[in-house]
Protein backbone atom coordinates (compact mmCIF):
# COMPACT_ATOMS: atom_id res chain seq x y z
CA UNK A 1 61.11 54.86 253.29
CA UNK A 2 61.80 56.70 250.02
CA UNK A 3 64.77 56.71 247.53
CA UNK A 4 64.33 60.46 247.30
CA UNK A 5 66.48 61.48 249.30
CA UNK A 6 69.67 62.87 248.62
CA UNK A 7 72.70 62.75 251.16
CA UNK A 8 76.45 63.39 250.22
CA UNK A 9 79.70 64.56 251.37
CA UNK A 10 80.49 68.25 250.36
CA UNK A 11 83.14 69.01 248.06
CA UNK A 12 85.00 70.06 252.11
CA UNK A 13 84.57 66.75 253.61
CA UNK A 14 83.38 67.84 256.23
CA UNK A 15 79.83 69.00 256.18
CA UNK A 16 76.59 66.76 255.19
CA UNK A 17 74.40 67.18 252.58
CA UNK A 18 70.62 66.25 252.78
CA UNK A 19 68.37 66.76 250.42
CA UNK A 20 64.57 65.43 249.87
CA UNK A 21 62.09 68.04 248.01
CA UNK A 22 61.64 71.27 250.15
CA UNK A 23 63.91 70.01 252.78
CA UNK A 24 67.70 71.08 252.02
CA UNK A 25 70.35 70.97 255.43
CA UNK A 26 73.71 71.56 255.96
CA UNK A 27 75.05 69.86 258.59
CA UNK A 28 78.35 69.73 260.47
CA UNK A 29 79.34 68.05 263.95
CA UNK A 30 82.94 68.48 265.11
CA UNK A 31 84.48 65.71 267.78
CA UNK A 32 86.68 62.67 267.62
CA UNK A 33 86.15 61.23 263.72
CA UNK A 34 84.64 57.75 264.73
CA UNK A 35 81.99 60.02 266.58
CA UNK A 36 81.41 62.57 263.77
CA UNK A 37 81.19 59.65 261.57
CA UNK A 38 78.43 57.85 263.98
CA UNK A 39 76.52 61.23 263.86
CA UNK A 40 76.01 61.34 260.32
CA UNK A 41 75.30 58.40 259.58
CA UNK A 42 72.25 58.94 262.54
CA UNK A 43 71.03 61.58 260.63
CA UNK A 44 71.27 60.41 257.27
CA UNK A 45 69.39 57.20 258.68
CA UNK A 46 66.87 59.83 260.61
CA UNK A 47 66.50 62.22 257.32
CA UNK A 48 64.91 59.32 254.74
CA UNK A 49 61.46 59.05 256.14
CA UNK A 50 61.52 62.46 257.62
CA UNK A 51 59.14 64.48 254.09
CA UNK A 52 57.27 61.24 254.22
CA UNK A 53 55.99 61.86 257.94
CA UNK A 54 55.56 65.28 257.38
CA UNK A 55 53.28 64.66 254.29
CA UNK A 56 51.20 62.09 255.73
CA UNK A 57 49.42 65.12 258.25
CA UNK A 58 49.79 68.06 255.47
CA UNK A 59 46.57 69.00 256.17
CA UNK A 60 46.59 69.08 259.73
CA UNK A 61 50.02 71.08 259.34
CA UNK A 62 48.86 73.88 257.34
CA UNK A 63 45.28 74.54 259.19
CA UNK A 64 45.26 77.00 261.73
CA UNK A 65 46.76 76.42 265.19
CA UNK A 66 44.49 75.71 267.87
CA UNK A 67 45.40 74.79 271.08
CA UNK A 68 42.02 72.82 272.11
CA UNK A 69 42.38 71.11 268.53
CA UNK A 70 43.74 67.92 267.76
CA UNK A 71 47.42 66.88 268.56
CA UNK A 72 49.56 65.19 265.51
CA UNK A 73 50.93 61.83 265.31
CA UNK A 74 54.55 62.53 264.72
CA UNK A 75 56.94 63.90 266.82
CA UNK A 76 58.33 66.84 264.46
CA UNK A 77 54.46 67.75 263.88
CA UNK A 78 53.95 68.12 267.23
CA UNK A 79 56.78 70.00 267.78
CA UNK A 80 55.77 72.54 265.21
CA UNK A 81 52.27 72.71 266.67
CA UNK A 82 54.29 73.40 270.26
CA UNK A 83 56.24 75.99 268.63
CA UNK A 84 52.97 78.25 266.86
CA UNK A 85 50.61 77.85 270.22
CA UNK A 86 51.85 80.31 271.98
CA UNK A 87 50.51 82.78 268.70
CA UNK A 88 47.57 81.05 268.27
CA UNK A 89 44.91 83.14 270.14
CA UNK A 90 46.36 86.22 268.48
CA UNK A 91 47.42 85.45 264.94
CA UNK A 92 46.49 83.48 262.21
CA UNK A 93 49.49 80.34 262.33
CA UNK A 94 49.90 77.21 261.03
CA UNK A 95 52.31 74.88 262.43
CA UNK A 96 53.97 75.25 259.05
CA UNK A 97 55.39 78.23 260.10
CA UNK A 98 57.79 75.47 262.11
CA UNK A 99 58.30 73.01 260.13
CA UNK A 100 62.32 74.25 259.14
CA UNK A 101 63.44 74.45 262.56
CA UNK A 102 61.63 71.48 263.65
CA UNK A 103 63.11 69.22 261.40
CA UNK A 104 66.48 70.96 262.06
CA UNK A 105 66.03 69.97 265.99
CA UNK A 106 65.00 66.55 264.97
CA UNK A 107 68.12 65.75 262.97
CA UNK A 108 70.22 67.23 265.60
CA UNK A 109 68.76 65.14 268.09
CA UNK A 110 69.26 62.32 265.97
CA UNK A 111 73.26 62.91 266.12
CA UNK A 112 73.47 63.62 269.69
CA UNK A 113 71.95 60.55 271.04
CA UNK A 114 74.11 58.32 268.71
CA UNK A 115 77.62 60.44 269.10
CA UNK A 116 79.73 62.46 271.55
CA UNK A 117 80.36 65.32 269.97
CA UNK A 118 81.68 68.58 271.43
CA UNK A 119 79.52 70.70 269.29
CA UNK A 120 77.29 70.36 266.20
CA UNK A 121 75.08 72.42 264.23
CA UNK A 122 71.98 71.66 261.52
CA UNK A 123 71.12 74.82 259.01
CA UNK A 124 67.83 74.02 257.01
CA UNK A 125 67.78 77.03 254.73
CA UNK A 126 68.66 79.51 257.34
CA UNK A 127 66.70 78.03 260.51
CA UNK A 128 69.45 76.20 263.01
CA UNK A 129 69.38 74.08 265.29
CA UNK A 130 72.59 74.17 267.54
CA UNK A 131 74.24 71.81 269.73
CA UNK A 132 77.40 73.14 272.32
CA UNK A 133 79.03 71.55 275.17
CA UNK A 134 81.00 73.44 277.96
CA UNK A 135 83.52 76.24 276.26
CA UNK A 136 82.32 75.71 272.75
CA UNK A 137 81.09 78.17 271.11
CA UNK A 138 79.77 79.08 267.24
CA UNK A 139 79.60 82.51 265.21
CA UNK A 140 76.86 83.40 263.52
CA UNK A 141 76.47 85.40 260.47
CA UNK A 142 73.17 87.89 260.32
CA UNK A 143 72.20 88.77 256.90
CA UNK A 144 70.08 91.68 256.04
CA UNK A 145 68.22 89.58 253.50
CA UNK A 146 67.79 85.99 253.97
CA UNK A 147 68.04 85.66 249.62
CA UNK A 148 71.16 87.24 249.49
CA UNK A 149 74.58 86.60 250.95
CA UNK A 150 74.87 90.00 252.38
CA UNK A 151 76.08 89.50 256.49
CA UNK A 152 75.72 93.06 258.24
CA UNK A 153 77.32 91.12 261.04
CA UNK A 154 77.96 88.47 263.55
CA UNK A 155 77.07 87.30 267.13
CA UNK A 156 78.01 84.51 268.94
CA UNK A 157 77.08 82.03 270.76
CA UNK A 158 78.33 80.52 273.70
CA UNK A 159 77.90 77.56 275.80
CA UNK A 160 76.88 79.40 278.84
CA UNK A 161 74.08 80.96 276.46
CA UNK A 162 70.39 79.32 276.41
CA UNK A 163 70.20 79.85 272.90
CA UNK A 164 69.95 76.62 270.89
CA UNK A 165 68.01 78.16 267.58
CA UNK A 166 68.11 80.77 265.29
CA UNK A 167 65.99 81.65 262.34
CA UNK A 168 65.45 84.44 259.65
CA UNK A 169 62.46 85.61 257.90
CA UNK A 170 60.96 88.40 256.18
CA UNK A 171 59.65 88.99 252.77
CA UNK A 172 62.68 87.45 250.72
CA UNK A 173 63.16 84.67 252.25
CA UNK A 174 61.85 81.03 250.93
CA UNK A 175 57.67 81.27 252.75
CA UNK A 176 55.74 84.14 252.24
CA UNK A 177 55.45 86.95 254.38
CA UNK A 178 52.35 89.60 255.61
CA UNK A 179 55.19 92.00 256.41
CA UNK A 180 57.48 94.36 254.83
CA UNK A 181 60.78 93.02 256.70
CA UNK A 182 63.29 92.62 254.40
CA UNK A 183 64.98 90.38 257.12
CA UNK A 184 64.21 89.35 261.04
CA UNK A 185 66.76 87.29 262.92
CA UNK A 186 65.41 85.63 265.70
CA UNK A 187 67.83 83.55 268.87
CA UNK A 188 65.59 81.74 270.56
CA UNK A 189 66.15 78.62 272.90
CA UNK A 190 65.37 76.77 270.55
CA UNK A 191 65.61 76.00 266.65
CA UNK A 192 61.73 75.69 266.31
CA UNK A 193 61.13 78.40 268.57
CA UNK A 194 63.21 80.95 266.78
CA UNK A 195 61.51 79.66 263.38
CA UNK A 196 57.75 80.48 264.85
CA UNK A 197 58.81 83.90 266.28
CA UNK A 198 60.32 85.07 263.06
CA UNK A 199 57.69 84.52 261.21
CA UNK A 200 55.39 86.11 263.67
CA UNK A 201 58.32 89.04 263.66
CA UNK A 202 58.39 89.13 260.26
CA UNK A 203 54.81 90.10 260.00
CA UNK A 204 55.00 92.47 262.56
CA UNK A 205 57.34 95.25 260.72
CA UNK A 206 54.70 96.73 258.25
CA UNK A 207 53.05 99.53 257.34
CA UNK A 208 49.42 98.54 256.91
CA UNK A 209 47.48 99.79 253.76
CA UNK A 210 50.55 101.90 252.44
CA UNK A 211 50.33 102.42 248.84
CA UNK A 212 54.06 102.03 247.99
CA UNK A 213 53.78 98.06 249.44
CA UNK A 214 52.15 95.97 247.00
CA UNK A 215 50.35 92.51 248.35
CA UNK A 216 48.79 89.94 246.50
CA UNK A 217 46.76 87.02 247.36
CA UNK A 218 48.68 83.99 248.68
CA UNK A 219 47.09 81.63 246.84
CA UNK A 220 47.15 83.26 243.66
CA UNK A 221 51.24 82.95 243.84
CA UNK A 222 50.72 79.14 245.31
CA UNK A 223 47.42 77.84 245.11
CA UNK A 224 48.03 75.33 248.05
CA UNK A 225 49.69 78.03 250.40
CA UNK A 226 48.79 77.05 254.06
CA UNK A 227 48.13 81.17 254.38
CA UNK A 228 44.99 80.48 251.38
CA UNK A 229 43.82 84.31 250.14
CA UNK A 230 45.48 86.33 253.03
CA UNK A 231 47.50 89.53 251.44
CA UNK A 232 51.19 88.53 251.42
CA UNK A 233 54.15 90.85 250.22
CA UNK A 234 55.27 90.57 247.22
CA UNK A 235 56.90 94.55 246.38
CA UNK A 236 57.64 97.08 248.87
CA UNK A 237 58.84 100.63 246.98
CA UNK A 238 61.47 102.70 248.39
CA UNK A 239 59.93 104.23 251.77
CA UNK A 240 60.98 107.47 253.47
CA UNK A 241 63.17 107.17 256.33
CA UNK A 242 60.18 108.24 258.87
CA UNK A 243 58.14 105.57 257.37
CA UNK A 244 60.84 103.00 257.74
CA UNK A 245 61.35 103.93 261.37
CA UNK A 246 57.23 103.77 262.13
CA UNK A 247 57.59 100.15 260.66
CA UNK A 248 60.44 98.42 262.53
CA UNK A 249 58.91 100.25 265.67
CA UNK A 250 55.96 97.66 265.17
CA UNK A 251 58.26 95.20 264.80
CA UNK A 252 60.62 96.34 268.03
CA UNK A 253 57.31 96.67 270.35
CA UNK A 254 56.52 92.99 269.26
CA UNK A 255 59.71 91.23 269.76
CA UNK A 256 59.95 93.18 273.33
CA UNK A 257 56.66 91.32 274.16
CA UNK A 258 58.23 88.21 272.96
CA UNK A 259 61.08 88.53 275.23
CA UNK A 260 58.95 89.44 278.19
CA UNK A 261 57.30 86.19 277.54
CA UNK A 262 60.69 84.10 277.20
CA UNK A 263 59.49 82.85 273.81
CA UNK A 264 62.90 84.54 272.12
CA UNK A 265 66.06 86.08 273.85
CA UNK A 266 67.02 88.02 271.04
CA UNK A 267 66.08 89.60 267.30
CA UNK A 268 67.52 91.51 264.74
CA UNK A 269 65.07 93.35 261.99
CA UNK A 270 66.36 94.73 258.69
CA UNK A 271 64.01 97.08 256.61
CA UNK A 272 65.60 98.86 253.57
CA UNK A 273 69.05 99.97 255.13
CA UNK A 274 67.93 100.31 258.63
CA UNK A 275 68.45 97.88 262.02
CA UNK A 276 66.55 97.31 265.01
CA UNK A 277 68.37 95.11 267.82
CA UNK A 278 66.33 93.88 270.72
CA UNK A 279 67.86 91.33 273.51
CA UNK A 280 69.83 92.97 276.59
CA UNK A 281 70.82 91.54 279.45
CA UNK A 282 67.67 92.56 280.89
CA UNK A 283 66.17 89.50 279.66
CA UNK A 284 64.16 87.16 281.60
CA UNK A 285 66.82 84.38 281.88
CA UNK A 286 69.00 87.56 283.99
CA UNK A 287 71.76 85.67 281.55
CA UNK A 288 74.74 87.71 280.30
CA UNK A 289 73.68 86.96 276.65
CA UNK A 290 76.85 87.01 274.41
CA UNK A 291 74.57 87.02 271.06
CA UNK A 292 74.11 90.45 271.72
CA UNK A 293 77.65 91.66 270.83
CA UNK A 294 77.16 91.97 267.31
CA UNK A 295 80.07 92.88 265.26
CA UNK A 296 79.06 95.56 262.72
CA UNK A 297 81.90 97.12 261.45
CA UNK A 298 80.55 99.10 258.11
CA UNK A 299 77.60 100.23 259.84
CA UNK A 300 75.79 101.81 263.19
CA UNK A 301 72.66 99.63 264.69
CA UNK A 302 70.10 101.31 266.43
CA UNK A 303 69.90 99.31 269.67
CA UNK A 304 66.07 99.32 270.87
């Protein structure tokens, strides 16, 4: 247990505050008020030894992925490590690269198996884990840089749906990045899911050995960086349009693989002005998937 951690009321009285180091959620659950009540207080209890668990197998947690490796003691590690396997034969992953949405699921698990709620949500910096019960639904904002409060649009999300995570990466968001994305939105089925595939997303959209992106060593910006002296992002200049195109196309031919696989049922990549949409109704799940009316009404997206 740790004193640590901070938990409060917002200003709203309604959402949840927990805070302890690098981990920062938002939460809100919506039911009767003796439930809601009996859900926070599950995850507030659930929250306080959460950093602790995580720090006791740092090292396993920012070592490569393997899948004949080792398994980790607790049950958010090993969810991360679930969440990165499927990459692990073809990219360099830790199971950090899970670790938000993970501990988003956890909490949210926390609250449902204490409370009857009719829907709930758990945002840890932009990684969510959802919960919905029949006819609920939530909307979604989709930013076009996870830093900045700029939403391009929304989709939502309904019950019928097997989405149960979202998560946004790219190159301005709070982890480093090999990639040039400026954002990638990923709907997944779930919270950890999404978080693995965005990363893996965000890498994706680049333009490898172009002078105008500037890369420095990982390490050199954070000397205990799970991602030790690979090249990560730091400046990208301003690109011509073809060059922006050639770029999310990496990224679009990626997150179609990921789909065909089932690992994500929908993404959304952002690079300097420009959008790439990828999740149809031609997914595997055959379902009618509602995230994929995305309200954009100052701009055009270029449906892939």
């Amino acid at each position: 247990m740790t004193d640590r951690a901070q938990i409060r009321m917002l200003p709203d009285g309604r959402r949840l505050h927990l805070h302890d180091g690098p981990i920062d959620l938002i939460v809100e659950a919506f039911g009767e008020p003796g439930e809601v009540k009996l859900a926070y207080r599950a995850a507030a209890t659930r929250f306080i030894s959460i950093l602790d668990e995580l720090c006791a197998e740092l090292v396993f947690l920012r070592s490569a992925a393997c899948a004949s490796g080792d398994l980790p003691s607790g049950v958010i590690a090993r969810r991360m490590l679930a969440a990165v396997l499927p990459y692990a034969a073809r990219a360099f992953i830790t199971p950090m690269a899970a670790v938000a949405g993970s501990v988003a699921e956890e909490i949210l698990a926390a609250m449902t198996s204490n409370s009857k709620l009719s829907r709930a949500y758990v945002n840890d910096g932009g990684d969510i884990a959802l919960h919905l019960t029949t006819g609920q639904t939530f909307v979604v904002g989709m930013v076009e840089r996870p830093d900045l409060a700029s939403i391009f649009g929304t989709t939502t999300i309904e019950s019928t749906d097997p989405i149960r995570g979202i998560a946004t990466s790219g190159r301005h968001g709070r982890s480093f990045s090999l990639g040039i994305a400026d954002a990638v939105t990923v709907l997944a089925d779930t919270a950890a899911m999404a978080d693995a595939a965005a990363t893996i997303l965000g890498n994706a959209v680049d333009l490898p050995g172009h002078p105008a992106i500037h890369r420095v060593a990982a390490c050199e910006l954070a000397p205990d960086s799970d991602l030790g002296s690979r090249l990560v992002t730091q400046f990208v200049e301003e690109l011509p349009g073809r060059e922006v195109s050639v770029a999310l196309q990496a990224g679009v031919q990626a997150a179609e693989s990921l789909r065909d696989a089932a690992l994500i049922r929908a993404a959304a990549l952002n690079l300097q002005g420009e959008t790439r949409v990828i999740g149809t109704t031609n997914s595997l799940s055959s379902v009618s998937l509602s995230s994929m009316k995305i309200s954009t009404p100052q701009r055009s997206l270029a449906h892939a």
